[in-house]
PDB file of N, CA and C in Angstrom:
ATOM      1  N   UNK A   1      -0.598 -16.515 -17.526  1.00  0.00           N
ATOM      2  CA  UNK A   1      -0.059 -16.540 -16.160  1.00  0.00           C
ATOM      3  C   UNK A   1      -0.358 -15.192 -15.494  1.00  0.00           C
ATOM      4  N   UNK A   2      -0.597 -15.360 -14.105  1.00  0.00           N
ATOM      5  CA  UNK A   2      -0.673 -14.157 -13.665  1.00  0.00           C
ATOM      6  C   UNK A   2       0.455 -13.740 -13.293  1.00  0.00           C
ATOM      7  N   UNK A   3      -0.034 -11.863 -12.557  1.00  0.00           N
ATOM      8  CA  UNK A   3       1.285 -11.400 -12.405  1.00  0.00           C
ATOM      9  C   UNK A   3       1.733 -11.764 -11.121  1.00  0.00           C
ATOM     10  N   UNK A   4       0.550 -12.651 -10.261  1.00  0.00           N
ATOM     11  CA  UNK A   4       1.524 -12.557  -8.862  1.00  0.00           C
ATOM     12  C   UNK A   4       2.396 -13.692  -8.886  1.00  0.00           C
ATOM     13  N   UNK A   5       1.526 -14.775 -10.013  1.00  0.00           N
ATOM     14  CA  UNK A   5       2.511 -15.954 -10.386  1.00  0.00           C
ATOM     15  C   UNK A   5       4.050 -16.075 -11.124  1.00  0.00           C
ATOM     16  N   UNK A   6       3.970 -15.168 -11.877  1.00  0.00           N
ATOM     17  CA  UNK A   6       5.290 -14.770 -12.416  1.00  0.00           C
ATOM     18  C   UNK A   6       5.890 -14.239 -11.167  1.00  0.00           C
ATOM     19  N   UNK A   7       5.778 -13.332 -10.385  1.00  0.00           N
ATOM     20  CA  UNK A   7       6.546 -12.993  -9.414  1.00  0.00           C
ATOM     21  C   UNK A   7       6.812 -14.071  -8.020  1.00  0.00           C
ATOM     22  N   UNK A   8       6.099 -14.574  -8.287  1.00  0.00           N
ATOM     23  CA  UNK A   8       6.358 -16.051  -7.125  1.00  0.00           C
ATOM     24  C   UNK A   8       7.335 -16.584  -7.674  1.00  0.00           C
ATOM     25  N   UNK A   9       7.067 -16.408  -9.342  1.00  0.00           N
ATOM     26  CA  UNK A   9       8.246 -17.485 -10.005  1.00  0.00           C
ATOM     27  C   UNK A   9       9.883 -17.064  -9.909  1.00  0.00           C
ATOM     28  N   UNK A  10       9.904 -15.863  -9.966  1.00  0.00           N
ATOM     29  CA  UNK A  10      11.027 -15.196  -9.718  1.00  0.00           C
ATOM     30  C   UNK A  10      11.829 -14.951  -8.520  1.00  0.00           C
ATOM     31  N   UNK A  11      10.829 -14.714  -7.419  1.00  0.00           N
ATOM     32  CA  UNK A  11      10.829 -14.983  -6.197  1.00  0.00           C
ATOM     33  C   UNK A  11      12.182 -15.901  -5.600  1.00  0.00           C
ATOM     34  N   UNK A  12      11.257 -17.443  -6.461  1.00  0.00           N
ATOM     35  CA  UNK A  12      11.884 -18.998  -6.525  1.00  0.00           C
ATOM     36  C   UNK A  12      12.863 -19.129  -7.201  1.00  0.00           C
ATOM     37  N   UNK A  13      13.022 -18.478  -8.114  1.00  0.00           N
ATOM     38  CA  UNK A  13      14.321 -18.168  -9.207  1.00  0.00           C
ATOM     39  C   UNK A  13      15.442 -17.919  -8.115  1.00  0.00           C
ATOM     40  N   UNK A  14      14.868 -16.316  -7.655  1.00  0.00           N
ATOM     41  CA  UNK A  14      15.969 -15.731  -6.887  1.00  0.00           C
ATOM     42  C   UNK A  14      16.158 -16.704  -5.389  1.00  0.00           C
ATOM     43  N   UNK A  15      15.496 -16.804  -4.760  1.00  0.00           N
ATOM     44  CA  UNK A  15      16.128 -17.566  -3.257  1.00  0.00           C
ATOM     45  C   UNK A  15      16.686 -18.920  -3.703  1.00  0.00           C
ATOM     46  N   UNK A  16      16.424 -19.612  -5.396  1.00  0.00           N
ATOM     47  CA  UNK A  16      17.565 -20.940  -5.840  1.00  0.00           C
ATOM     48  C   UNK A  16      18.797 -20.421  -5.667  1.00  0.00           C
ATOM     49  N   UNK A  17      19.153 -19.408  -6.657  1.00  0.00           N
ATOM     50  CA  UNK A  17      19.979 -18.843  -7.036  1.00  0.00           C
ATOM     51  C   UNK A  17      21.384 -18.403  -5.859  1.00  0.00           C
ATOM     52  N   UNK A  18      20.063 -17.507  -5.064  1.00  0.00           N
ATOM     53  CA  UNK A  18      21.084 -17.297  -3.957  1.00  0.00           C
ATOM     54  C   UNK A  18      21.263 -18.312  -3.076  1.00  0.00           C
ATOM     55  N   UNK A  19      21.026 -19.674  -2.866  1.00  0.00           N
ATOM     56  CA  UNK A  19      20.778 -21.141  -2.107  1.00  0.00           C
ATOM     57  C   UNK A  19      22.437 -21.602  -2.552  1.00  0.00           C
ATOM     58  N   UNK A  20      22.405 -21.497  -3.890  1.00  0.00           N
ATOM     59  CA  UNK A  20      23.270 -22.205  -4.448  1.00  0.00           C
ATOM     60  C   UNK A  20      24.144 -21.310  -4.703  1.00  0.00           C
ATOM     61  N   UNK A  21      24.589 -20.103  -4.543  1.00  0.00           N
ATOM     62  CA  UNK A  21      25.739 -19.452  -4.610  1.00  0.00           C
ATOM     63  C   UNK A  21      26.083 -19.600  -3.363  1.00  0.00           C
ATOM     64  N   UNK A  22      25.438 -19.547  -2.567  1.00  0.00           N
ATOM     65  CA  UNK A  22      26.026 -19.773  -0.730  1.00  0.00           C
ATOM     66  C   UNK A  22      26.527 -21.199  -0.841  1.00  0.00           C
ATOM     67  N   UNK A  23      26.094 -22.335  -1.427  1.00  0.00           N
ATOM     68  CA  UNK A  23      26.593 -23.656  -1.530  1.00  0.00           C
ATOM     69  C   UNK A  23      28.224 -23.847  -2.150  1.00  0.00           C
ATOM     70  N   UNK A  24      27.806 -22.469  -3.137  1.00  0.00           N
ATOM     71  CA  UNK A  24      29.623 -23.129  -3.991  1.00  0.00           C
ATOM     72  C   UNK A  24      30.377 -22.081  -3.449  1.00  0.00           C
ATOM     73  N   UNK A  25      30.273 -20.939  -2.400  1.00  0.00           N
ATOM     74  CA  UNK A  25      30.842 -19.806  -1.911  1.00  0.00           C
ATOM     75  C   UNK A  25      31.401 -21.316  -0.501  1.00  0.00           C
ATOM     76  N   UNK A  26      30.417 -21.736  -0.063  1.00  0.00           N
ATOM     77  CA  UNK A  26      31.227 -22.207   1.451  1.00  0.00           C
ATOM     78  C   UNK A  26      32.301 -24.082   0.686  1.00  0.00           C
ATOM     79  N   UNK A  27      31.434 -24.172  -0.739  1.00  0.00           N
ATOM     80  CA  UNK A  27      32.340 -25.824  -1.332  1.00  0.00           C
ATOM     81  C   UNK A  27      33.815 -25.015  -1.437  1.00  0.00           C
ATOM     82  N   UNK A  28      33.571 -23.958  -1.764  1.00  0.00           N
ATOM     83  CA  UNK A  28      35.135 -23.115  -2.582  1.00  0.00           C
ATOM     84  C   UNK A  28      35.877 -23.019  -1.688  1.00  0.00           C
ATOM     85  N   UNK A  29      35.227 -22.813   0.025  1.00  0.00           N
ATOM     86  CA  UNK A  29      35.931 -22.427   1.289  1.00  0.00           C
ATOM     87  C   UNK A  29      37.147 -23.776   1.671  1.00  0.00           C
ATOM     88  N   UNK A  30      36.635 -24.856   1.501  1.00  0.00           N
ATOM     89  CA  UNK A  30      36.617 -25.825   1.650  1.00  0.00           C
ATOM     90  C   UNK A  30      38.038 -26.488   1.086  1.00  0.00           C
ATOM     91  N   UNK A  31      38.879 -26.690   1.333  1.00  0.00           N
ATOM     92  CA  UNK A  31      40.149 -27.392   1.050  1.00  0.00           C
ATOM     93  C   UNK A  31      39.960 -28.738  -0.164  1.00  0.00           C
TER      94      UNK A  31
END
C-alpha cells in the first residue's frame, strides 16, 4: 500500500469517527 493510501485511509477513519460521535453527541441530546 502506498503512503498516500494509508493516509486517505485514515483520513476516512477519522471524518467516520468524528460523523458518528456528532451522531450519538446530538441521539444523547435527545430525550
Amino acid at each position: 500500500m502506498t503512503i498516500k493510501g494509508r493516509i486517505n485511509v485514515l483520513r476516512r477513519l477519522e471524518v467516520t469517527a468524528t460523523a458518528s460521535r456528532a451522531v450519538f453527541r446530538t441521539a444523547g441530546d435527545m430525550p
